[in-house]
C-alpha atoms as a PDB file:
ATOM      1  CA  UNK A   1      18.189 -25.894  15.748  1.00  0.00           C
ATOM      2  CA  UNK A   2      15.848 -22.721  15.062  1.00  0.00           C
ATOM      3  CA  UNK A   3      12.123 -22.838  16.294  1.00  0.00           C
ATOM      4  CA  UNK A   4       9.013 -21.959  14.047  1.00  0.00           C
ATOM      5  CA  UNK A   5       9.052 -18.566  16.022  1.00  0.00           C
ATOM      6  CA  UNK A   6      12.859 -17.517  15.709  1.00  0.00           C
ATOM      7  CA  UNK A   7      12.225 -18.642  11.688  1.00  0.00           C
ATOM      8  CA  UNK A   8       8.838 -15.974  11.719  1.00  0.00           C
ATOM      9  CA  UNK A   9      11.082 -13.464  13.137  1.00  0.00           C
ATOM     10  CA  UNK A  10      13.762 -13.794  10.787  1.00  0.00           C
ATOM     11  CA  UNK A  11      11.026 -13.753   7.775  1.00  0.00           C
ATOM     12  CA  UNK A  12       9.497 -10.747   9.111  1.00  0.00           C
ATOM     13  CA  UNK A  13      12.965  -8.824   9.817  1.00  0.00           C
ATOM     14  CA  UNK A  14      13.731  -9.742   5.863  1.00  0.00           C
ATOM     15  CA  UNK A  15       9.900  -7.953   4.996  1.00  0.00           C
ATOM     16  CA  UNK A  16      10.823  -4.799   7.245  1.00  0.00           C
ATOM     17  CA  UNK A  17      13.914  -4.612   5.508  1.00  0.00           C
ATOM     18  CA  UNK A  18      12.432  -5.027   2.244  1.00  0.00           C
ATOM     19  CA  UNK A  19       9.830  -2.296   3.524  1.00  0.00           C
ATOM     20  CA  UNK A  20      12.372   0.121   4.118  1.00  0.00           C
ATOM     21  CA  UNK A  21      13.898  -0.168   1.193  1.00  0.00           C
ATOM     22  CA  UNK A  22      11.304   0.407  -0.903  1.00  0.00           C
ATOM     23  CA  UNK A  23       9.868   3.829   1.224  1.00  0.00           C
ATOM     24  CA  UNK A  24      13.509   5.274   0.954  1.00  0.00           C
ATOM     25  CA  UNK A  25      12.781   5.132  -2.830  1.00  0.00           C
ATOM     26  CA  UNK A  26       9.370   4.504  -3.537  1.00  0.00           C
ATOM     27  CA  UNK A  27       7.442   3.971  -7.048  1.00  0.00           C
ATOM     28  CA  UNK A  28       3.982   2.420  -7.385  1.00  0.00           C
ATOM     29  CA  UNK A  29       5.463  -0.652  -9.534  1.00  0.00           C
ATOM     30  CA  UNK A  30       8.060  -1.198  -5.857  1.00  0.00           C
ATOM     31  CA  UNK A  31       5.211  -0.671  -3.220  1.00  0.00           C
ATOM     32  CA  UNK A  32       2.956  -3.059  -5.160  1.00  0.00           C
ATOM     33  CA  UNK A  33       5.668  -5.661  -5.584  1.00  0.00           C
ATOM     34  CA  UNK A  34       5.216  -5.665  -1.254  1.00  0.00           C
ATOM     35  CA  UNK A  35       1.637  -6.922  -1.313  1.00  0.00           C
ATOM     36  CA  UNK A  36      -0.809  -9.565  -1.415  1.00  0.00           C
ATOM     37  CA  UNK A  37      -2.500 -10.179  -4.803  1.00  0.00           C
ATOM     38  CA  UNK A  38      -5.591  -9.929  -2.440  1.00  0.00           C
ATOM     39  CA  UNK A  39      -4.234  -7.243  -0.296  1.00  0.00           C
ATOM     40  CA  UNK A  40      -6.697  -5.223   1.473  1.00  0.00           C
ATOM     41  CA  UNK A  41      -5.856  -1.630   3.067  1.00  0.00           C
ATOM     42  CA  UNK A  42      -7.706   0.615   5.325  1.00  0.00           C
ATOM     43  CA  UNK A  43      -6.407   4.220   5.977  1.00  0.00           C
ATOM     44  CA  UNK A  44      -7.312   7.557   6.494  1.00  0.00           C
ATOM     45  CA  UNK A  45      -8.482   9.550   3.818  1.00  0.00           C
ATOM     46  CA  UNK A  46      -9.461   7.009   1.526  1.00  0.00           C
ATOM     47  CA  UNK A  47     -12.102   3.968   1.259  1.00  0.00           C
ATOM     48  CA  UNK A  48     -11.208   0.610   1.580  1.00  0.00           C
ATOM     49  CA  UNK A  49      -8.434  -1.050  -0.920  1.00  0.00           C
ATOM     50  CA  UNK A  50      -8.619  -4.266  -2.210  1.00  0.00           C
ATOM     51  CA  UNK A  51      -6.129  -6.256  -4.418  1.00  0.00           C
ATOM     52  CA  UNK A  52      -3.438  -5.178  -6.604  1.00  0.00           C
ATOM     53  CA  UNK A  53      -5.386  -3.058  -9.389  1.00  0.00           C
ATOM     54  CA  UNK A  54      -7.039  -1.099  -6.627  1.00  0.00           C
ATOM     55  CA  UNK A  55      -3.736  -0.835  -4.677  1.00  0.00           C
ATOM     56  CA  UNK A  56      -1.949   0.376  -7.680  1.00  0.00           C
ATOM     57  CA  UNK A  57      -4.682   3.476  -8.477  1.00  0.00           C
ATOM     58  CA  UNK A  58      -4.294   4.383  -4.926  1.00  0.00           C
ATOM     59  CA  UNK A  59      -0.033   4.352  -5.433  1.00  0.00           C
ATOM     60  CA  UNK A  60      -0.866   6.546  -8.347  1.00  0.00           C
ATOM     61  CA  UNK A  61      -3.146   9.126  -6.559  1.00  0.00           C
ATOM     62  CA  UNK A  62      -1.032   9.431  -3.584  1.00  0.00           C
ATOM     63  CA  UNK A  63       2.140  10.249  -6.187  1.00  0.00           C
ATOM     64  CA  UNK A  64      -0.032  12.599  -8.182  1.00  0.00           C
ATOM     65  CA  UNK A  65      -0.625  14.555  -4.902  1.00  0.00           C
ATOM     66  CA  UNK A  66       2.896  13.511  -3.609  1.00  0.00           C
ATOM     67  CA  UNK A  67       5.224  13.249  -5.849  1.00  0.00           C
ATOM     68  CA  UNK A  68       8.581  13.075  -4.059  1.00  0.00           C
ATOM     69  CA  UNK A  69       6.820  11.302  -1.332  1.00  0.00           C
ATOM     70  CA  UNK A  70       8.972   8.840   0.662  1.00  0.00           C
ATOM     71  CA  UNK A  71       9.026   7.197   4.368  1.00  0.00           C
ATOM     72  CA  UNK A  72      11.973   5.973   6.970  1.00  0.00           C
ATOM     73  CA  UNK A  73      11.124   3.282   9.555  1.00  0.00           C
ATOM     74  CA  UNK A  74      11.727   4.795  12.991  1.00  0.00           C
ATOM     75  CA  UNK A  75      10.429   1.413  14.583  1.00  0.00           C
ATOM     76  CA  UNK A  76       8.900  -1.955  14.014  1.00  0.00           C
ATOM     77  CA  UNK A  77       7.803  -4.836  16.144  1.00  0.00           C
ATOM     78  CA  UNK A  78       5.781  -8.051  15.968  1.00  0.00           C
ATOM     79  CA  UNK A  79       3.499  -9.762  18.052  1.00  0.00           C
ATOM     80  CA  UNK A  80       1.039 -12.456  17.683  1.00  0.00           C
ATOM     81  CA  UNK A  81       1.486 -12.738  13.955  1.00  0.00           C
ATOM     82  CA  UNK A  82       1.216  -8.897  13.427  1.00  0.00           C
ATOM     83  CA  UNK A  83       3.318  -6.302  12.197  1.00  0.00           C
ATOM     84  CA  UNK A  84       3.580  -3.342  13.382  1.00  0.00           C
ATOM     85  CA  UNK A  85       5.903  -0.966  11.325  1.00  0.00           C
ATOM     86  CA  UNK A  86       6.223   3.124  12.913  1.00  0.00           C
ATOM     87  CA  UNK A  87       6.781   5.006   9.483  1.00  0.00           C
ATOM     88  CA  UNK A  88       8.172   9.025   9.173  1.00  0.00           C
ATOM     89  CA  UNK A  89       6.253  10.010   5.814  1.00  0.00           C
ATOM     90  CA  UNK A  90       7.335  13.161   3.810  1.00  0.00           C
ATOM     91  CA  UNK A  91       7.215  14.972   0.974  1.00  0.00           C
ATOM     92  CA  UNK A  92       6.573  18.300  -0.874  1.00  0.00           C
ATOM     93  CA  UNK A  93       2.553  19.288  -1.420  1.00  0.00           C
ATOM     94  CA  UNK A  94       1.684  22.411  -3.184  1.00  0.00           C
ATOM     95  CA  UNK A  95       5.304  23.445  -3.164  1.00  0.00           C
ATOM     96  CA  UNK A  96       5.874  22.708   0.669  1.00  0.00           C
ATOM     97  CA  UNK A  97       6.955  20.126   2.875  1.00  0.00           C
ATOM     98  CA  UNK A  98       4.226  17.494   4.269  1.00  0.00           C
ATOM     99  CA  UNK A  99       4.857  15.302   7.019  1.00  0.00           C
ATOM    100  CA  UNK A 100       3.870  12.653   9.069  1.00  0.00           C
ATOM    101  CA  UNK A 101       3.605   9.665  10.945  1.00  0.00           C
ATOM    102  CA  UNK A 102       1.901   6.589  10.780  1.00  0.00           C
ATOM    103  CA  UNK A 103       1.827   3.334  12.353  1.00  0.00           C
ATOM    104  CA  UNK A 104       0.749   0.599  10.267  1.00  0.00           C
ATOM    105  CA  UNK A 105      -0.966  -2.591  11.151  1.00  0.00           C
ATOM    106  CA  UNK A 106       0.406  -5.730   8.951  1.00  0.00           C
ATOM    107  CA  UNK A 107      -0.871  -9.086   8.171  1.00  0.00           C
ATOM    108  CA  UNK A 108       1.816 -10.639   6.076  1.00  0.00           C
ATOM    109  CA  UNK A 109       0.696 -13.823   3.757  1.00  0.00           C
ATOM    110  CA  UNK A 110       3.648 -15.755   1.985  1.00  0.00           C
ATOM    111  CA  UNK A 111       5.898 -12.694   2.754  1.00  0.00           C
ATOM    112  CA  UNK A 112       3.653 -10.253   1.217  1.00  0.00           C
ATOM    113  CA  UNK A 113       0.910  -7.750   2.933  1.00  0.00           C
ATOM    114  CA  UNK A 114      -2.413  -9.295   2.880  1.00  0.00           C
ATOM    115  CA  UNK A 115      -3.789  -6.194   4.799  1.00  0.00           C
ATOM    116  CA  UNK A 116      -2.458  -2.899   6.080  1.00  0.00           C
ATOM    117  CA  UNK A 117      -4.527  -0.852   8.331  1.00  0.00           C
ATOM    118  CA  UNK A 118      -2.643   2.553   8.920  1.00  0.00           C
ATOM    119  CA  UNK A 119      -2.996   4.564  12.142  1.00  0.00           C
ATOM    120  CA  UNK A 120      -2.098   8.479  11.726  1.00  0.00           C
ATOM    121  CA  UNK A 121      -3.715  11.676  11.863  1.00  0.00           C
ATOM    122  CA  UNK A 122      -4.891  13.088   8.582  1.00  0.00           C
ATOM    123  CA  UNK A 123      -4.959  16.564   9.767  1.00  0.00           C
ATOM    124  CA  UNK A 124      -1.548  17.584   7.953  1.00  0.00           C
ATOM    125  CA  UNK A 125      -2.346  16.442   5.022  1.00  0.00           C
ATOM    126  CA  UNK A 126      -5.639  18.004   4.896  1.00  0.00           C
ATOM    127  CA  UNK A 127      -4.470  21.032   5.855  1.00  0.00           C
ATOM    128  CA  UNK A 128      -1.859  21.516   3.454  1.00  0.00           C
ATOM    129  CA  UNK A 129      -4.835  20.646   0.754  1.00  0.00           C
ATOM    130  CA  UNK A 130      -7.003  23.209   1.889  1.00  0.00           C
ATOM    131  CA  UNK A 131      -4.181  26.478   2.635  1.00  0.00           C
ATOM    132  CA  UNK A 132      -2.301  25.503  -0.344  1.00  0.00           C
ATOM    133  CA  UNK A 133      -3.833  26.772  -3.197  1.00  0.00           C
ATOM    134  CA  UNK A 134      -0.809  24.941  -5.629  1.00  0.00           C
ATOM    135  CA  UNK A 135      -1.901  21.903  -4.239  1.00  0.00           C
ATOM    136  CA  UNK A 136      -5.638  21.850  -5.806  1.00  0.00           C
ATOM    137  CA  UNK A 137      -5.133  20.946  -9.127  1.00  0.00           C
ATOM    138  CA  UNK A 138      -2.887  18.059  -8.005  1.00  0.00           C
ATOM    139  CA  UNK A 139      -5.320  17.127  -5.304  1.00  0.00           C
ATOM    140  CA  UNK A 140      -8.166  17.482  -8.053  1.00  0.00           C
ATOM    141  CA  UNK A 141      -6.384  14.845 -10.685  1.00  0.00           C
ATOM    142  CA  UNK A 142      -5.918  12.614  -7.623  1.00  0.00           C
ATOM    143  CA  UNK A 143      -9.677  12.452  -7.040  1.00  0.00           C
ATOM    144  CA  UNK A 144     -10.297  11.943 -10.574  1.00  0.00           C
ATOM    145  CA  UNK A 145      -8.308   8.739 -10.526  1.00  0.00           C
ATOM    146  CA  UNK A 146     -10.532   7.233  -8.206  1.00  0.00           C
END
């Protein structure tokens, strides 16, 4: 007989595999298909996201800047309820390589994130905006989506 925890455990092993799939290939239409229709994220870099239109403009401007971007789980974990998912992000800006890492925060709701908060250090990816002059028209139509 399985407890309410070992079921919880097994849902949110399916979600982190579901996760990872969807990073090693990533399209807005496939990260959106992960969330809450009242999903609400908070992250560097950007203002507060909330629900599904808002989450899909912010898929779009991270893939305008981004374009090949993609992520691999290097660890997960859960506790009390939470999520906690260590993601390796990459991806070419301005003709180079960007990297980094985040840790991300997750309240899942039927299976789905309800809210993200992510956890990195936005340094990279500003730098690579501002020494990167082939990244400013990118990074300009990704501010004009907004």
């Amino acid at each position: 007989m399985t407890t309410s925890t070992e079921d919880a455990t097994v849902a949110v092993a399916e979600f982190v595999r579901r996760f990872e799939q969807v990073w090693s290939r990533p399209d807005p239409h496939r990260l959106n298909g992960l969330v809450h229709d009242d999903v609400e994220f908070i992250q560097p870099l950007e203002g507060v996201v909330r629900g599904h239109e808002e989450a899909a403009a912010f898929w779009q401007r991270l893939f305008t800047l981004i374009p090949d971007v993609h992520g691999e789980v290097l660890s997960w974990g859960v506790r009390d309820g939470i999520v906690y998912i260590e993601l390796h992000m990459a991806g070419t800006l301005g003709g180079a390589p960007v990297e980094w890492v985040t840790l991300d925060r997750i309240r899942l709701e039927d299976g789905k994130v309800r809210q993200r908060i992510a956890y990195f250090n936005p340094l990279p990816l500003v730098r690579a905006v501002v020494t990167r002059p082939k990244a400013w028209p990118k990074w300009l139509a990704a501010q004009r989506l907004r």
